[in-house]
N, C-alpha and C. Protein backbone atom coordinates (compact mmCIF):
# COMPACT_ATOMS: atom_id res chain seq x y z
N UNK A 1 198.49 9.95 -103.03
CA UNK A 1 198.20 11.14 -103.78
C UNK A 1 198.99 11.09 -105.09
N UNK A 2 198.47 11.40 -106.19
CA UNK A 2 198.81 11.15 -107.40
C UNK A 2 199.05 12.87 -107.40
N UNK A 3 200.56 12.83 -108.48
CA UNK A 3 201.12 13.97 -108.48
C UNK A 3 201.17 14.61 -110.27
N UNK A 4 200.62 13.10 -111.00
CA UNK A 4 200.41 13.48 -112.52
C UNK A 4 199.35 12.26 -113.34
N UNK A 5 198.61 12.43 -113.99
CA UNK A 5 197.59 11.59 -115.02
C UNK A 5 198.18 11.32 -116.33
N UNK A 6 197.33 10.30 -116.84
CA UNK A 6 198.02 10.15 -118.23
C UNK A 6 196.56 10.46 -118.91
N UNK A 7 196.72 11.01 -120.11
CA UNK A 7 195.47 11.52 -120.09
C UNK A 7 194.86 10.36 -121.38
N UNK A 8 193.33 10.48 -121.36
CA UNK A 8 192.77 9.42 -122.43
C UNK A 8 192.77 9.86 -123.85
N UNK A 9 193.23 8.60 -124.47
CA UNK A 9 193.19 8.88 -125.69
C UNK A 9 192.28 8.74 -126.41
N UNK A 10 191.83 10.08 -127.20
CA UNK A 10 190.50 9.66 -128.10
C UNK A 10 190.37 8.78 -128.75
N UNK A 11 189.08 8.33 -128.74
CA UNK A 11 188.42 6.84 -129.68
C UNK A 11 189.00 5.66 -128.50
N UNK A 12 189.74 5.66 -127.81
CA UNK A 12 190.42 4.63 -127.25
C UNK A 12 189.37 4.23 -125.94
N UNK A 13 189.02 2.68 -125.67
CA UNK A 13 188.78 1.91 -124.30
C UNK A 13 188.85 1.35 -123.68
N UNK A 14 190.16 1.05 -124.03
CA UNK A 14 191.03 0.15 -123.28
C UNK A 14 192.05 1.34 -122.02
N UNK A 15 192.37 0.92 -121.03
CA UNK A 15 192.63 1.75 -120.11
C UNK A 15 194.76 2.25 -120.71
N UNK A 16 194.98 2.75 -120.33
CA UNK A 16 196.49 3.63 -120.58
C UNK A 16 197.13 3.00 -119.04
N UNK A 17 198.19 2.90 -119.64
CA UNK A 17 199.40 2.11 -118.17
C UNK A 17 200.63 3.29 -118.52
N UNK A 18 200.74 3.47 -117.75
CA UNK A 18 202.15 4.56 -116.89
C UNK A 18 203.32 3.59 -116.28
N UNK A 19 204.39 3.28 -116.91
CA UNK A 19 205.40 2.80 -115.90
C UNK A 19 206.72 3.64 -115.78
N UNK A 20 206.95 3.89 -114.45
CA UNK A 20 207.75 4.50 -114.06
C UNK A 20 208.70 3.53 -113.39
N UNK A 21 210.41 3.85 -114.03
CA UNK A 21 211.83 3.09 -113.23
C UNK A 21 212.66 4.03 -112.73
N UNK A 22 212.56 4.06 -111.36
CA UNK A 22 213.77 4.99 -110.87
C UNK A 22 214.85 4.21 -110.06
N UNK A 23 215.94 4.83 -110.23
CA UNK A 23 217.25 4.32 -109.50
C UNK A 23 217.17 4.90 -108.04
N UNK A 24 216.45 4.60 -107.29
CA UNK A 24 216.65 5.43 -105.95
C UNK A 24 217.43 4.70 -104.94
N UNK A 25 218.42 5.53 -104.20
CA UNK A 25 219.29 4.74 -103.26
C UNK A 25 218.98 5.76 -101.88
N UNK A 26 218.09 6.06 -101.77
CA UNK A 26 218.01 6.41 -100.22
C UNK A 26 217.26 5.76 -99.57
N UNK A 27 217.79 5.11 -98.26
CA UNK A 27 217.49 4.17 -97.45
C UNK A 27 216.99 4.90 -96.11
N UNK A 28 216.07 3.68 -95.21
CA UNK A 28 215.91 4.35 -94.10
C UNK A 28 216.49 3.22 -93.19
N UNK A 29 216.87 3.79 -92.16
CA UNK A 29 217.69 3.03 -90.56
C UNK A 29 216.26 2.58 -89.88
N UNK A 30 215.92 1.53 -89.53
CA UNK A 30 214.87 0.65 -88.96
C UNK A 30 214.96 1.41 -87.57
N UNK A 31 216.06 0.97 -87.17
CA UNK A 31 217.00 1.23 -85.91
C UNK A 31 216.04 2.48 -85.27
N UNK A 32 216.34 3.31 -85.73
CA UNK A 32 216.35 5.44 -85.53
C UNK A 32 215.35 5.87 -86.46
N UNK A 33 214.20 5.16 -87.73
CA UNK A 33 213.52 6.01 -88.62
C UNK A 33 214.44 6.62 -89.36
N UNK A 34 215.96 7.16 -89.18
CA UNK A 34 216.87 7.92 -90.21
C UNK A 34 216.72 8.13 -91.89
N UNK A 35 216.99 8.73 -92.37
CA UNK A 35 217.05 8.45 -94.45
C UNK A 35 218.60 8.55 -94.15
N UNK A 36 219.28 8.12 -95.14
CA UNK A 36 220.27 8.14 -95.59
C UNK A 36 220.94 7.80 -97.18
N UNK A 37 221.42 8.27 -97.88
CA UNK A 37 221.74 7.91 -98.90
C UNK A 37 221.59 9.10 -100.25
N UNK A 38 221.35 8.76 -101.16
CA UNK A 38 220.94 9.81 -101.91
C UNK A 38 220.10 10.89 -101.50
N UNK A 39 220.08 11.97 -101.41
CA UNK A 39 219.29 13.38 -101.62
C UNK A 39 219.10 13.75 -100.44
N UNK A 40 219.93 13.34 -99.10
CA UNK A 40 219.76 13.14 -97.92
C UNK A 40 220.92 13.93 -97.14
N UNK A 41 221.44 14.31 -96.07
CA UNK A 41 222.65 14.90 -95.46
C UNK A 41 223.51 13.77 -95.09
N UNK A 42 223.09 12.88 -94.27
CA UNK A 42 223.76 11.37 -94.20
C UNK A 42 223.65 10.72 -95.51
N UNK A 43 225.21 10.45 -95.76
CA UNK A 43 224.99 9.43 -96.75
C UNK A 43 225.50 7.76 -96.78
N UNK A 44 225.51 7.27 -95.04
CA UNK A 44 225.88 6.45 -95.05
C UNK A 44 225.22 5.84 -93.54
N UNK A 45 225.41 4.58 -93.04
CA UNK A 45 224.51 4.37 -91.76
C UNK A 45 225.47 4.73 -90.76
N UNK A 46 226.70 4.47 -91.33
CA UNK A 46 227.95 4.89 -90.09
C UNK A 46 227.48 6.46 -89.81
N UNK A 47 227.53 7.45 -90.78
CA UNK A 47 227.55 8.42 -90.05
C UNK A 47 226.08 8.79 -88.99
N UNK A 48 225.08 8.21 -89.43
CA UNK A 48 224.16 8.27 -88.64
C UNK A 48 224.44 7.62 -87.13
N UNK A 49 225.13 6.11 -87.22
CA UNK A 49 225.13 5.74 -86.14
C UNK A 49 226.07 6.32 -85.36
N UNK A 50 227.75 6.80 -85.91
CA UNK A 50 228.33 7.88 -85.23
C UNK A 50 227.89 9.05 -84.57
N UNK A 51 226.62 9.61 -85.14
CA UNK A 51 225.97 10.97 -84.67
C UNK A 51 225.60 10.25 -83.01
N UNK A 52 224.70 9.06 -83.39
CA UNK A 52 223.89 8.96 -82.42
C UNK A 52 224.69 8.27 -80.77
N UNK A 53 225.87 7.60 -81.22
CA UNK A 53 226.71 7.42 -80.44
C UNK A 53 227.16 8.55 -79.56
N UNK A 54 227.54 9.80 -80.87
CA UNK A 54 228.04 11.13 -79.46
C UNK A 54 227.23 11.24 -78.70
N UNK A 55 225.64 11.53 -78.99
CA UNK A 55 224.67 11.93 -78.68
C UNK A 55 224.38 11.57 -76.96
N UNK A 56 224.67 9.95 -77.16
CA UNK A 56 224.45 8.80 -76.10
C UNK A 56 225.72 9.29 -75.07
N UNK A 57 226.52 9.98 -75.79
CA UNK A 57 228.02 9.84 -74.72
C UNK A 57 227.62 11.23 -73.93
N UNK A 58 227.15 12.14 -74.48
CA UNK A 58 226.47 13.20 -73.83
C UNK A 58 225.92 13.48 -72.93
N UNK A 59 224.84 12.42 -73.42
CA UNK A 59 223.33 12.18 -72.15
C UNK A 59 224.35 11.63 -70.82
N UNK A 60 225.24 10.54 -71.11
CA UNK A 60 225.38 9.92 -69.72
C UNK A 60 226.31 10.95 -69.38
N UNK A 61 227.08 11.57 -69.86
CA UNK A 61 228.65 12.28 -68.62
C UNK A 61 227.53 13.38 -68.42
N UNK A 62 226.35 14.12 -68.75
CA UNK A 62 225.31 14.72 -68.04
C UNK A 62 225.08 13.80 -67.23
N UNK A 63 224.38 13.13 -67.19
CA UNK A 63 223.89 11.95 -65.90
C UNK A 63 224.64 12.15 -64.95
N UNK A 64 225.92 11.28 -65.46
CA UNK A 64 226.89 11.26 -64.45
C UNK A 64 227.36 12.75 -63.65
N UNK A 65 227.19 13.97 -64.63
CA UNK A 65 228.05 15.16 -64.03
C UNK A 65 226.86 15.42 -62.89
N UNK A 66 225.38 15.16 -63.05
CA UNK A 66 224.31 15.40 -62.30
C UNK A 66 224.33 14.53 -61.18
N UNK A 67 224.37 13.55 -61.35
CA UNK A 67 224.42 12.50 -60.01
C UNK A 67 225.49 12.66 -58.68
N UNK A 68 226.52 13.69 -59.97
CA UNK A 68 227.82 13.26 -58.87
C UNK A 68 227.77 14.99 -57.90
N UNK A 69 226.97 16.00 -58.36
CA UNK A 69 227.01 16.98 -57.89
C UNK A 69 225.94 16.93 -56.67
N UNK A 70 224.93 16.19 -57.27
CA UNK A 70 223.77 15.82 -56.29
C UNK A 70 224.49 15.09 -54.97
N UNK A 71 225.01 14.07 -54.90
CA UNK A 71 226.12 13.75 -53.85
C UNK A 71 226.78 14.27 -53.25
N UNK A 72 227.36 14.96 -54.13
CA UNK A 72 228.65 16.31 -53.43
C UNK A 72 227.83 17.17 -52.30
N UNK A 73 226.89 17.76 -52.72
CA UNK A 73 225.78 18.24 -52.47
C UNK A 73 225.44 17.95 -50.62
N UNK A 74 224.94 16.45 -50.92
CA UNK A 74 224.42 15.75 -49.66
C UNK A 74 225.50 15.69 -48.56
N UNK A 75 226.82 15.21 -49.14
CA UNK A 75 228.07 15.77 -48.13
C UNK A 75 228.67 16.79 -47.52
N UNK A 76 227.77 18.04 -48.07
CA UNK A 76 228.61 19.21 -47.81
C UNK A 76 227.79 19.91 -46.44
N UNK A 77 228.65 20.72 -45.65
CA UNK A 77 228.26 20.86 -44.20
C UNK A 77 227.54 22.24 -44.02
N UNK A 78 228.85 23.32 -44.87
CA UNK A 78 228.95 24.64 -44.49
C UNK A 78 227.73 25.27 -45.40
N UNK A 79 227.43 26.55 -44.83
CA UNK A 79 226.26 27.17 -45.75
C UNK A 79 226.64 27.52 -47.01
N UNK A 80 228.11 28.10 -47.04
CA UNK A 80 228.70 28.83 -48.42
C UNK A 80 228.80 27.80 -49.39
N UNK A 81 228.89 26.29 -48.55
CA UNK A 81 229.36 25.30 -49.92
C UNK A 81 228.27 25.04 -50.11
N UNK A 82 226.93 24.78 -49.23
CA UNK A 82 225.98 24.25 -49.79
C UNK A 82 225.46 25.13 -50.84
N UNK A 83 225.37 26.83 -50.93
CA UNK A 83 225.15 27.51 -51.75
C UNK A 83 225.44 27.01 -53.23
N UNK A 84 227.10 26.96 -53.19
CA UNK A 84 228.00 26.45 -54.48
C UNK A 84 227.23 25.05 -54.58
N UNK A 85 227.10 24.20 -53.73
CA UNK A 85 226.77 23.22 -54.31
C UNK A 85 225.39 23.54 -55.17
N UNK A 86 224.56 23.93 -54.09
CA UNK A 86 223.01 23.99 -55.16
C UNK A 86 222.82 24.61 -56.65
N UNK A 87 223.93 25.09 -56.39
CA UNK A 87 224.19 25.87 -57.66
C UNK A 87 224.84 25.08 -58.76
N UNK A 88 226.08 24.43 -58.56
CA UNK A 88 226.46 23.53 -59.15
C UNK A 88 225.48 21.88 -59.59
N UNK A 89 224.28 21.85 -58.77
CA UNK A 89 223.57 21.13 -58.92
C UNK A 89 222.55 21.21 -60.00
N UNK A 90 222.02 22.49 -59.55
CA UNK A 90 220.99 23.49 -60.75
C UNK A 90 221.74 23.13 -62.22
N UNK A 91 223.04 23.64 -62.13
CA UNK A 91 223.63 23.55 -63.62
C UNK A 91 224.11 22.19 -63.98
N UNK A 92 223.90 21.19 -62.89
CA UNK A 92 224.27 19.79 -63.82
C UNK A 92 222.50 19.50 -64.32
N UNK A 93 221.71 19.97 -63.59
CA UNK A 93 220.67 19.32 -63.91
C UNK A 93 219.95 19.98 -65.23
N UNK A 94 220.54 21.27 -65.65
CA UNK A 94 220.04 21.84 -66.58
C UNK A 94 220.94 21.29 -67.98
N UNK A 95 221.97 21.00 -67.95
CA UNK A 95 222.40 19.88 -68.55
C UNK A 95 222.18 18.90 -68.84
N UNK A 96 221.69 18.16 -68.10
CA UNK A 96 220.85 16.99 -68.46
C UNK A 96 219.75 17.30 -68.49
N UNK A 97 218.91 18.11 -68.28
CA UNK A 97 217.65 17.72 -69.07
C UNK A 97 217.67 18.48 -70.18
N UNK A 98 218.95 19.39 -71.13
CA UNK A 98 218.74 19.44 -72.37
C UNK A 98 219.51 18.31 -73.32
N UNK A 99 220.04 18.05 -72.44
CA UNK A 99 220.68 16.74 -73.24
C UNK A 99 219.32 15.44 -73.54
N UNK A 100 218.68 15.81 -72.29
CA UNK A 100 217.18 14.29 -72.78
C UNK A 100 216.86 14.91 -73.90
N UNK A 101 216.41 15.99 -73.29
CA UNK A 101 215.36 16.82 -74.47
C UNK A 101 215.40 16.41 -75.82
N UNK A 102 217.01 16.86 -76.26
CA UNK A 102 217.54 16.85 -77.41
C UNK A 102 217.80 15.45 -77.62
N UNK A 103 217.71 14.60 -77.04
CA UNK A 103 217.81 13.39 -77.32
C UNK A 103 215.97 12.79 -77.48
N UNK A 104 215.59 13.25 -76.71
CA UNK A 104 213.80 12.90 -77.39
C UNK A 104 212.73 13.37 -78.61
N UNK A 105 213.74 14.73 -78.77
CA UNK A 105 213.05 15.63 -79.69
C UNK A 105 213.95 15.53 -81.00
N UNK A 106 215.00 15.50 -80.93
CA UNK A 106 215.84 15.48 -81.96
C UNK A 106 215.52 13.68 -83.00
N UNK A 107 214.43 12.98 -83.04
CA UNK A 107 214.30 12.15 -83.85
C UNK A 107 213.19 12.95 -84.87
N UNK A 108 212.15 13.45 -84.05
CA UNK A 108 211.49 14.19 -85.13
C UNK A 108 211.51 15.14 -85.61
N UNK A 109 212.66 16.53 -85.41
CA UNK A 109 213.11 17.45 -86.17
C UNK A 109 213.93 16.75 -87.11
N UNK A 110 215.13 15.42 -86.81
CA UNK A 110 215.82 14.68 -88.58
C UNK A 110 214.61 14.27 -89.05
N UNK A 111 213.87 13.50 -88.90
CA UNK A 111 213.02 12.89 -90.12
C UNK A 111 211.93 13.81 -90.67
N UNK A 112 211.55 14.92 -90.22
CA UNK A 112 211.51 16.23 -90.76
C UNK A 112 212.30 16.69 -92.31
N UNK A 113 213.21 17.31 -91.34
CA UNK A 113 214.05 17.83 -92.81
C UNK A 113 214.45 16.76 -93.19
N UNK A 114 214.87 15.23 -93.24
CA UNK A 114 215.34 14.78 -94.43
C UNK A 114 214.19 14.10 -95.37
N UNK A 115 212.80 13.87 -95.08
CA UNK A 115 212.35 14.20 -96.14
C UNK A 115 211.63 15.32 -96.76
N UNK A 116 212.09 16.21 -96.01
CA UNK A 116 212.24 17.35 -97.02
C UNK A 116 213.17 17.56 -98.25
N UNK A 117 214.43 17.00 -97.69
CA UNK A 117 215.76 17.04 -98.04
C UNK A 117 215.21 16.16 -99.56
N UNK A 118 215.29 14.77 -98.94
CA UNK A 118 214.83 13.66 -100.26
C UNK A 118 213.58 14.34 -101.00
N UNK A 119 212.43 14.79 -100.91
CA UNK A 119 211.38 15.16 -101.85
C UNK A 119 211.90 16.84 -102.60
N UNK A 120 212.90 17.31 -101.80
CA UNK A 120 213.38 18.47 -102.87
C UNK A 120 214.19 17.75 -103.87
N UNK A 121 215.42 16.68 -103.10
CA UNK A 121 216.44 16.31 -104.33
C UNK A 121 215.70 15.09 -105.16
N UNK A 122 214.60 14.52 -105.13
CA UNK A 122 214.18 14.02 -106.02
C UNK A 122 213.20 14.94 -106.87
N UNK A 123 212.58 15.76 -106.70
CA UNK A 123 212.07 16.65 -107.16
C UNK A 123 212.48 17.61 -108.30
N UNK A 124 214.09 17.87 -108.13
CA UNK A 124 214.50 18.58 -109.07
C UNK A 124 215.22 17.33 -109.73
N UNK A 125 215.41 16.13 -109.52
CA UNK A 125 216.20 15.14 -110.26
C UNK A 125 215.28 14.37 -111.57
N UNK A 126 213.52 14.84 -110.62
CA UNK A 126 213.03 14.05 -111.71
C UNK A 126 212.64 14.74 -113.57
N UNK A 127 212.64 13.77 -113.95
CA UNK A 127 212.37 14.46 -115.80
C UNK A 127 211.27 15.40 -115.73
N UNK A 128 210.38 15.20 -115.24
CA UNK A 128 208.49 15.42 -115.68
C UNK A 128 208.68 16.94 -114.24
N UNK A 129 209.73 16.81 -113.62
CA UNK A 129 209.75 17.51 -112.28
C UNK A 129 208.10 17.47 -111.35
């Protein structure tokens, strides 16, 4: 989609050339789809890959807090603990599945706003806007 024309010049029939040079430094992560760099919230791959590292440390001590209650669970004798347990089970498991969630859904709410992010800050950066 073309966002501007050059318009024809009278008497002229030979065709008009447009060249455009921009300095753009926002990059994308192969890795994750990510932007990073200019006009972007990340401006570097570390901090992206730092995000996604917590992210990962999340999901598993959910895992783990779920797996290990589910066990607890299977060991327990009395009615009152099994209560606590199911309960304690319910809430590891609701834990982990917002931790997937947000780990499945959260790639396409960032690449969302950051090119939003990049087509606003190039937008007001450019001359012709």
């Amino acid at each position: 989609q073309f966002s501007h024309s050059i318009l024809i010049k009278e008497g002229s029939i030979v065709p008009r050339i447009s060249l455009t040079i921009r300095d753009v430094k926002t990059f994308k992560d192969l890795k994750s789809g990510r932007l990073f760099g200019q006009g972007v919230k990340n401006k570097s791959l570390d901090q992206i890959r730092s995000w996604q590292r917590k992210e990962n440390v999340v999901l598993v001590a959910a895992a783990g807090l779920m797996s290990s209650l589910l066990v607890r669970r299977r060991k327990a004798n009395t009615n009152s603990k099994n209560d606590e347990n199911a309960l304690l089970a319910s809430a590891g498991f609701l834990i982990f599945g917002g931790a997937f969630s947000w780990k499945m859904l959260s790639p396409m709410w960032y690449r969302r706003r950051e090119e939003q992010e990049a087509r606003l800050f190039f937008s007001k950066t450019s001359l012709s806007g």
